[in-house]
C-alpha atoms as a PDB file:
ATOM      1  CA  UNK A   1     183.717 100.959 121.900  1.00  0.00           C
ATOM      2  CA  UNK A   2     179.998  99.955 121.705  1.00  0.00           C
ATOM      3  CA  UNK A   3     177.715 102.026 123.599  1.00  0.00           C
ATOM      4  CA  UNK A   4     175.791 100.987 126.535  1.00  0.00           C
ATOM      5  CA  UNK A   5     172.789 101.445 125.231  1.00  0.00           C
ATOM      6  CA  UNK A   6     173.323  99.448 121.479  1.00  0.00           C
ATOM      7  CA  UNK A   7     174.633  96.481 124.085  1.00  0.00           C
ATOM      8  CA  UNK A   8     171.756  96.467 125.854  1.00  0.00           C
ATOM      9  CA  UNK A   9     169.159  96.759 123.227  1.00  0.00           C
ATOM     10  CA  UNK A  10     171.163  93.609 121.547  1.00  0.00           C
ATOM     11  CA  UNK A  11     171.100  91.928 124.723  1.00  0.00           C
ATOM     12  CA  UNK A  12     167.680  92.485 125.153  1.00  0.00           C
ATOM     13  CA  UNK A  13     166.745  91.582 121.178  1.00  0.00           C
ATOM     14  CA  UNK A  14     168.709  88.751 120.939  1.00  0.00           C
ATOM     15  CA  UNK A  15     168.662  86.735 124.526  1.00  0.00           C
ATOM     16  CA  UNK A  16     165.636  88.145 126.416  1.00  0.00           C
ATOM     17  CA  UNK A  17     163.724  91.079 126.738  1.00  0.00           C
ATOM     18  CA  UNK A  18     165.099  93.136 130.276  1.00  0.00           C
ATOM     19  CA  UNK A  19     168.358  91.408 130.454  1.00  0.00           C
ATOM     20  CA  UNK A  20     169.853  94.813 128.861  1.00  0.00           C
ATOM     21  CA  UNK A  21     168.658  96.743 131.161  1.00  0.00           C
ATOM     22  CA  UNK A  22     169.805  94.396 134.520  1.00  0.00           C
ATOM     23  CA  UNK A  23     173.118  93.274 132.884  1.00  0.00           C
ATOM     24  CA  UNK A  24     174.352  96.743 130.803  1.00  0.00           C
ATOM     25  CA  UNK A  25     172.178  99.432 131.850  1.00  0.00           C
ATOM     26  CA  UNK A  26     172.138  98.655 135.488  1.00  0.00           C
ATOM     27  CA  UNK A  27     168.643  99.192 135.725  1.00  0.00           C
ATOM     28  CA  UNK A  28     166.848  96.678 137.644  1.00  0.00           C
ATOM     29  CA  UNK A  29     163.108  97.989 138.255  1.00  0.00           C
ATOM     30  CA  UNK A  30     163.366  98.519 133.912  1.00  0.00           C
ATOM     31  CA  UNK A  31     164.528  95.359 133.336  1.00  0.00           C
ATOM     32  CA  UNK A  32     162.118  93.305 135.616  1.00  0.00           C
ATOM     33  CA  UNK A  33     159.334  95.541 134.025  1.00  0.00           C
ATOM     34  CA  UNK A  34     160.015  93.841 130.630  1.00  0.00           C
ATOM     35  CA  UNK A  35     161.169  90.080 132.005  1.00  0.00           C
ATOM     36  CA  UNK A  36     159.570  89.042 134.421  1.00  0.00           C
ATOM     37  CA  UNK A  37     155.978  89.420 132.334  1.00  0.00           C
ATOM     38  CA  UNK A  38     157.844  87.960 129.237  1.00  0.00           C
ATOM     39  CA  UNK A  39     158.382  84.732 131.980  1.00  0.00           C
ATOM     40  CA  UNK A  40     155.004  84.457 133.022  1.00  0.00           C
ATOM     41  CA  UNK A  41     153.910  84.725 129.513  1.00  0.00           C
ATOM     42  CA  UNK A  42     156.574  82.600 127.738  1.00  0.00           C
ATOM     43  CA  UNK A  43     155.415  79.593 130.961  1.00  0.00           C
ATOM     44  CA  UNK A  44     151.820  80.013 130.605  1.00  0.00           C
ATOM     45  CA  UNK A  45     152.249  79.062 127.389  1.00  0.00           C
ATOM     46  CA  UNK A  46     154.460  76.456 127.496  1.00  0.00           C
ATOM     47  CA  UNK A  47     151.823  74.852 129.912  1.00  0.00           C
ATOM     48  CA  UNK A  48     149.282  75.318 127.722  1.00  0.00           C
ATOM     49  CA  UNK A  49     150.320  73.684 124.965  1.00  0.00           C
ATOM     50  CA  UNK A  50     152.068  70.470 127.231  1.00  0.00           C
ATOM     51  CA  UNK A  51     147.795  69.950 127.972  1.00  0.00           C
ATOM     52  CA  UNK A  52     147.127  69.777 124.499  1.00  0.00           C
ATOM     53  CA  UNK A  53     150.307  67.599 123.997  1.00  0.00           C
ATOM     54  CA  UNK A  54     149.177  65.504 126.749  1.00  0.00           C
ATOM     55  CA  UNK A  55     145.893  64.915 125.406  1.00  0.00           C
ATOM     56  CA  UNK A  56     146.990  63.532 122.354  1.00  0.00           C
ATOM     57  CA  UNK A  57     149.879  61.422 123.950  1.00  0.00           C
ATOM     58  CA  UNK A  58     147.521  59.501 125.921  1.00  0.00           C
ATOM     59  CA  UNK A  59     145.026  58.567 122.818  1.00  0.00           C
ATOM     60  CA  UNK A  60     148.669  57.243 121.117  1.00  0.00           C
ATOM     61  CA  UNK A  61     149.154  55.782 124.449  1.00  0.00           C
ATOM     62  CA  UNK A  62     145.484  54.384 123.885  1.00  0.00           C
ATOM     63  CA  UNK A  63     146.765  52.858 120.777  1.00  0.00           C
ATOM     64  CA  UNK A  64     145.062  54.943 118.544  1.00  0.00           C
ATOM     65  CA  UNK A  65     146.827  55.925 115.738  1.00  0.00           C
ATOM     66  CA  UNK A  66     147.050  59.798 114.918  1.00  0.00           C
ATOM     67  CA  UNK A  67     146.934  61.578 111.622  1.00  0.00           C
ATOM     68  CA  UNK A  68     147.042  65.069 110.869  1.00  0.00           C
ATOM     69  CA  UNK A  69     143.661  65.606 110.573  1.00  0.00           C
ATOM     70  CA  UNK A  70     143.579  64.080 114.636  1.00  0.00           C
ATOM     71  CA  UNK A  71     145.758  66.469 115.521  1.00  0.00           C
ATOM     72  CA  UNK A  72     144.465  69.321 114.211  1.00  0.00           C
ATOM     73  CA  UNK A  73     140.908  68.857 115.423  1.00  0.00           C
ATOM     74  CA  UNK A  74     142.503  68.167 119.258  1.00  0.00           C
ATOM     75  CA  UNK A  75     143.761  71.876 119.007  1.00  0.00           C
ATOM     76  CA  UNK A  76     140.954  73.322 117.977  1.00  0.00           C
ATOM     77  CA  UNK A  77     138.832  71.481 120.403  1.00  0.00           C
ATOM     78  CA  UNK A  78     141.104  72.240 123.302  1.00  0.00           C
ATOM     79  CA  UNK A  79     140.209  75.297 125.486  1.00  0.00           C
ATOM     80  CA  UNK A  80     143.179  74.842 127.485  1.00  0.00           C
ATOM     81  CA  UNK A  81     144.992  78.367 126.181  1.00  0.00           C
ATOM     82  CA  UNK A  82     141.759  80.717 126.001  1.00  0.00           C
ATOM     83  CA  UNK A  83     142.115  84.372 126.153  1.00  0.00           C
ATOM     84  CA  UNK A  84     144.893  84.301 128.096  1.00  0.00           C
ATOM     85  CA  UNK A  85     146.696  82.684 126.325  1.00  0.00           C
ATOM     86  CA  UNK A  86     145.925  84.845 123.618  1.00  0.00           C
ATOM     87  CA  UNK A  87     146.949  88.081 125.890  1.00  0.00           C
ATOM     88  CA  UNK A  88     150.123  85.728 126.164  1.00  0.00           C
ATOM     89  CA  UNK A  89     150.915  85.596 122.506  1.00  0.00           C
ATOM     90  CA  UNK A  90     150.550  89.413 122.366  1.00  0.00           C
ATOM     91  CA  UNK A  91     152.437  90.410 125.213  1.00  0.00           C
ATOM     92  CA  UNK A  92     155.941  88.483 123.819  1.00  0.00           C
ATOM     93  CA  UNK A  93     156.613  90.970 121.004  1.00  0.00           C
ATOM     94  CA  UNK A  94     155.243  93.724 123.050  1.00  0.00           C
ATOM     95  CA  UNK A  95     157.795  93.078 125.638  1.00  0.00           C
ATOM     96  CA  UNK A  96     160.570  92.186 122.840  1.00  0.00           C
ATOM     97  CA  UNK A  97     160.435  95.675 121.270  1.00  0.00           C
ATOM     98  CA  UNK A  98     159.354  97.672 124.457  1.00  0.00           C
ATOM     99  CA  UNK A  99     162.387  96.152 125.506  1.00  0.00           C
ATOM    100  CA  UNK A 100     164.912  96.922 122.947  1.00  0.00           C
ATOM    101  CA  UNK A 101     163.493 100.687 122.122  1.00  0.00           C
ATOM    102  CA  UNK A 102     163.340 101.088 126.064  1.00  0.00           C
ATOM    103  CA  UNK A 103     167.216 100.509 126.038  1.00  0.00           C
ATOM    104  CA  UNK A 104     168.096 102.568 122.755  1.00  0.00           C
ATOM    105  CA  UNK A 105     165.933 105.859 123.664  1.00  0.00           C
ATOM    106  CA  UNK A 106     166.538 105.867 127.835  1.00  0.00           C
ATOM    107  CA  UNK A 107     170.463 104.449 127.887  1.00  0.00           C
ATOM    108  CA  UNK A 108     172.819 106.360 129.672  1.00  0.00           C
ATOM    109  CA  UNK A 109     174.331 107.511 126.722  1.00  0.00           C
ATOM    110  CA  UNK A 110     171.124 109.249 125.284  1.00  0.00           C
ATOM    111  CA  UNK A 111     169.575 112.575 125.083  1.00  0.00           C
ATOM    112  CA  UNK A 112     165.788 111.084 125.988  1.00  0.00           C
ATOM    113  CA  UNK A 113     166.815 109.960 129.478  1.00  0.00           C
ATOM    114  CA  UNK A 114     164.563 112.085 132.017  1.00  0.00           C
ATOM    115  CA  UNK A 115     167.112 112.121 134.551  1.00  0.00           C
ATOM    116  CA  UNK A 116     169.651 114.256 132.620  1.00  0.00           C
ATOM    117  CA  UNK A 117     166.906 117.004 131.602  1.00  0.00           C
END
């Protein structure tokens, strides 16, 4: 048998950072810690790139027609992701491996936990 805390770092690696801890470990406060930031983040920028989308569907909508350069000077022009975004970008793989290392060195079945020592 597996232990608890390999399912939940592979839960947590694989699907979504926290979801090892809420489904395996049966720690909710840990797993919201890592998810819920990891949703704001992963929705932040999924709006920020549907305004830069946006912007160049309406100049096809416009008729324009758009090349590669087009495209790539609309990104760089837009603002719409700023440093947010950019704390966005870092926080995902912060969250990914705080996640799964959370769940491999505080399972139940480890040594590290603070509530067995």
């Amino acid at each position: 048998m597996m232990p608890e805390s390999i399912k939940a770092a592979l839960l947590s690696g694989l699907i979504f950072p926290g979801l090892g801890q809420l489904v395996f470990l049966k720690r909710r406060a840990r797993g919201c810690l890592f998810l819920l930031p990891t949703l704001a983040a992963t929705f932040y920028l999924a709006y920020a790139i549907s305004l830069t989308a946006d912007s160049l569907l309406q100049q096809v909508d416009a008729g324009r027609m758009l090349n590669a350069q087009m495209v790539i000077t609309a990104i760089a022009k837009s603002n719409s992701g700023g440093p947010l975004a950019t704390m966005a970008i870092l926080l995902l793989p912060l969250a990914w491996i705080g996640s799964i290392l959370d769940a491999l060195l505080f399972g139940e079945d480890h040594r590290l936990d603070p509530k067995k020592s």
